[in-house]
Protein backbone atom coordinates (compact mmCIF):
# COMPACT_ATOMS: atom_id res chain seq x y z
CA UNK A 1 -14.47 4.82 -54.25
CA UNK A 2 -14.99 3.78 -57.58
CA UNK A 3 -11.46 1.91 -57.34
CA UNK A 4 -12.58 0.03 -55.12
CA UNK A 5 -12.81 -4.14 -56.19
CA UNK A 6 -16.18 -5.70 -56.34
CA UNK A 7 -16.54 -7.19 -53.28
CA UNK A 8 -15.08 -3.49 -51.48
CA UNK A 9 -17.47 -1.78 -53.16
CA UNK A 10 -20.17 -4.31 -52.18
CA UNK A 11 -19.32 -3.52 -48.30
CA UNK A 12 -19.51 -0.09 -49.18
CA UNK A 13 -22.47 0.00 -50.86
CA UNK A 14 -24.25 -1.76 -47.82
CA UNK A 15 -22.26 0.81 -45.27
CA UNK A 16 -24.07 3.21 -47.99
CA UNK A 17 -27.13 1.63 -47.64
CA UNK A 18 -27.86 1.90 -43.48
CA UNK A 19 -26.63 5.38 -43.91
CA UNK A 20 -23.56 5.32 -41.51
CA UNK A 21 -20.59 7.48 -42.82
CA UNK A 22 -17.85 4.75 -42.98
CA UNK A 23 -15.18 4.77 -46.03
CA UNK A 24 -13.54 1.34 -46.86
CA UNK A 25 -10.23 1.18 -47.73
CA UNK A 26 -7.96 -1.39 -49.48
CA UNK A 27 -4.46 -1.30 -48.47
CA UNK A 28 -1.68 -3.09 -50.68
CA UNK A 29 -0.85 -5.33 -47.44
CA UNK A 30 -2.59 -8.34 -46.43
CA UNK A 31 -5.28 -7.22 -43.71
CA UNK A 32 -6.31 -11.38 -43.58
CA UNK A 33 -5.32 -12.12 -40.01
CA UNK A 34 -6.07 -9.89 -37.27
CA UNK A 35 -2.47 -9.78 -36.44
CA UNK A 36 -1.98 -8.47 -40.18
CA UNK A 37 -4.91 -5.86 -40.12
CA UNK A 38 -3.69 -4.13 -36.98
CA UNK A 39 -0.29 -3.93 -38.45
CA UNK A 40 -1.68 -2.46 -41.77
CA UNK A 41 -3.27 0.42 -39.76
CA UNK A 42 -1.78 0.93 -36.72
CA UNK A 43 -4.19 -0.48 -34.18
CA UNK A 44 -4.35 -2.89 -31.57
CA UNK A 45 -4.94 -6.31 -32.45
CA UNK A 46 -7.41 -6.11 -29.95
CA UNK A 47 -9.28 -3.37 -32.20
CA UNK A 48 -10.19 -5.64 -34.87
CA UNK A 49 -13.79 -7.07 -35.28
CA UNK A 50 -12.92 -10.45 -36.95
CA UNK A 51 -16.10 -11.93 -38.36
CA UNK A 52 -16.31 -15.46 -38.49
CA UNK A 53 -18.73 -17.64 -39.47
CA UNK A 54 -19.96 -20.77 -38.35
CA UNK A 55 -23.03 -23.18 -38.73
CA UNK A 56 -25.74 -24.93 -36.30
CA UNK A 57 -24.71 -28.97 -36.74
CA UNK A 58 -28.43 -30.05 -36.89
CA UNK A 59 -30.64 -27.64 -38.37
CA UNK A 60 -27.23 -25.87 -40.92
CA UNK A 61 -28.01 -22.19 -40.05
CA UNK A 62 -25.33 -19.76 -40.44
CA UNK A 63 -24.12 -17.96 -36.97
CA UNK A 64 -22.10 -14.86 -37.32
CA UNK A 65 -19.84 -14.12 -34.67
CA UNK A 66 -17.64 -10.92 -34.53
CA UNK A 67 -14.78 -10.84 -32.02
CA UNK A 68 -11.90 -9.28 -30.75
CA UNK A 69 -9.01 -9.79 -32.87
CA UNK A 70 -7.17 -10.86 -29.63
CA UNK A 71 -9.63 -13.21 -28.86
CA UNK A 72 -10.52 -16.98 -29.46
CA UNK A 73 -14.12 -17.66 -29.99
CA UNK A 74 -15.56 -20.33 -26.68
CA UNK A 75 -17.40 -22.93 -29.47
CA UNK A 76 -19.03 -24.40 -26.22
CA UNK A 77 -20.58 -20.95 -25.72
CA UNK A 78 -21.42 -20.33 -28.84
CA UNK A 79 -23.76 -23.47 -29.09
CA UNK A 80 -25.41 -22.58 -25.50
CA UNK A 81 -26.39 -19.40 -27.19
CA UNK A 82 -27.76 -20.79 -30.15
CA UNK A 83 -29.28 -23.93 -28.82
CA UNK A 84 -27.78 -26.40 -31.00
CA UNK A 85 -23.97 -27.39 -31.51
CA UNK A 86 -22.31 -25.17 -33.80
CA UNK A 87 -19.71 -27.10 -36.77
CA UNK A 88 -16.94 -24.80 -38.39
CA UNK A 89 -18.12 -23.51 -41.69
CA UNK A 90 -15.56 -24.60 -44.57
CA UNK A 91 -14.90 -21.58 -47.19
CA UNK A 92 -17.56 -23.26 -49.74
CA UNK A 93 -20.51 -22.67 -46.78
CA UNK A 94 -18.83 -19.34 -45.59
CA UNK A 95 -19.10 -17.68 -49.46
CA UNK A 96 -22.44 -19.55 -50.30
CA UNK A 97 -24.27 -17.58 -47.44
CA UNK A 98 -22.11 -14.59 -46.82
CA UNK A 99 -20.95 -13.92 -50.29
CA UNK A 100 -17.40 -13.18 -49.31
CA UNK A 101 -14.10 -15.30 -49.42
CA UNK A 102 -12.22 -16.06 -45.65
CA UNK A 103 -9.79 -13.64 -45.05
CA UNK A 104 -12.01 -10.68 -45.56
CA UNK A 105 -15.71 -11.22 -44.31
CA UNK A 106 -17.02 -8.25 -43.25
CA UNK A 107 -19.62 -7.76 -40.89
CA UNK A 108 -22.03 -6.56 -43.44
CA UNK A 109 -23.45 -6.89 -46.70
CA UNK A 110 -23.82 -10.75 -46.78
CA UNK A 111 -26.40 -12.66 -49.63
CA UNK A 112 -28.64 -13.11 -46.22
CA UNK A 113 -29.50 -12.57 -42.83
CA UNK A 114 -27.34 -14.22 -40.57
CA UNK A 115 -27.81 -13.94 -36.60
CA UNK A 116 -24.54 -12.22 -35.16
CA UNK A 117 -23.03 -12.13 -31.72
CA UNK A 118 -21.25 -9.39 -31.05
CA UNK A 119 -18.29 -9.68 -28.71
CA UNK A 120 -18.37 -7.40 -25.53
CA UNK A 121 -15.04 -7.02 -25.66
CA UNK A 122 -15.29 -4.94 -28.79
CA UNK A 123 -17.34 -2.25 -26.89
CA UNK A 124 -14.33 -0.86 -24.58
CA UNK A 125 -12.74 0.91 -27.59
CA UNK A 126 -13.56 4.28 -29.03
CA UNK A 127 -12.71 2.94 -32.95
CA UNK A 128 -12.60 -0.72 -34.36
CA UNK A 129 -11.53 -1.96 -37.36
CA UNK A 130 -13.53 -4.51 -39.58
CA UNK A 131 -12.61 -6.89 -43.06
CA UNK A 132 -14.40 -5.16 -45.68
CA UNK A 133 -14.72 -7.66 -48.28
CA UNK A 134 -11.22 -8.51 -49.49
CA UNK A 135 -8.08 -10.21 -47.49
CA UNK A 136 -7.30 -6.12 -48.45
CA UNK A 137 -10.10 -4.31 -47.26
CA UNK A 138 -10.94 -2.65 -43.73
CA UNK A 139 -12.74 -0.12 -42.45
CA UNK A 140 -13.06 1.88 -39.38
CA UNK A 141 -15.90 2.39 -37.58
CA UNK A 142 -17.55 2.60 -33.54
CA UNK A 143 -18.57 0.01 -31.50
CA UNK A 144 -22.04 1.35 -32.10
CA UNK A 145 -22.02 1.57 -35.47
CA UNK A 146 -21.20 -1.54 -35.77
CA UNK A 147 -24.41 -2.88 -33.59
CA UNK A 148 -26.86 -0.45 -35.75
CA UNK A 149 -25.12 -2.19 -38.35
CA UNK A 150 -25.27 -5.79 -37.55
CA UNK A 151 -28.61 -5.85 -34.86
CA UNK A 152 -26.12 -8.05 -32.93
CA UNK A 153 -26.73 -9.93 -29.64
CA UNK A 154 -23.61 -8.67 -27.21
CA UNK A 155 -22.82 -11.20 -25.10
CA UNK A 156 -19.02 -12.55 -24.01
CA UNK A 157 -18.38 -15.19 -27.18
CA UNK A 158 -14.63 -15.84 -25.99
């Protein structure tokens, strides 16, 4: 692990950190687009937890949502479950609150907490597949894990 590039080892070290048993790996293909990362290791594109971050339009609160790979996130539905209208987050807001460049934002690790919806879709698989820092980096890990990880909110986000 200790080849592992900064921003790896930062998911790691948070992975590390809630004590779940995950291993990130960096892969010399581009794992940036869902349709990249399931190539890269074999999966469904379905299988990949794409985390993408947006913000509340009034009050400019980050809003984490991590969806299938094979699914488009409902905006509308987004902003009922938040309360507010929800903006896309340019990469400037995305690595000022998460830390981490688009392309590879994990689901953990970011500079704060952000308040994550978790897609329900994600939860009919035995093993998913998350960005783990870099456009690089993935690794594998349950649906569960990846709610003990994130305290997300499941709810249908597509």
């Amino acid at each position: 692990m200790s080849s592992l590039s900064p921003s790896a080892k930062r998911v790691q070290d948070a992975l590390d950190a809630l004590e779940l048993h995950l291993e990130v790996v960096e892969l010399p293909s581009s794992t940036r687009t869902s349709a990249e990362a399931a190539a890269a290791v074999g999966c469904d594109v379905a299988q990949i937890a794409k985390s993408l971050i947006f913000r509340t339009c009034h009050t400019d609160r980050p809003v984490l949502v991590i969806a299938s790979g094979a699914n488009r996130v409902n905006e509308k539905r987004i902003a009922g479950l938040m309360g507010e209208d929800i903006c896309k987050a340019d990469a400037d807001y995305v690595r000022r609150h998460t830390g981490f460049a688009i392309g590879g934002v994990p689901p953990v690790g970011h500079l704060e907490q952000i308040p994550t919806l978790v897609d329900k879709d994600l939860l009919q698989f035995e093993e998913i597949w998350a960005a783990a820092g870099t456009p690089h980096a993935l690794f594998k890990l349950s649906p569960a894990d990846l709610l003990r990880a994130t305290s997300g909110k499941v709810t249908g986000v597509c």
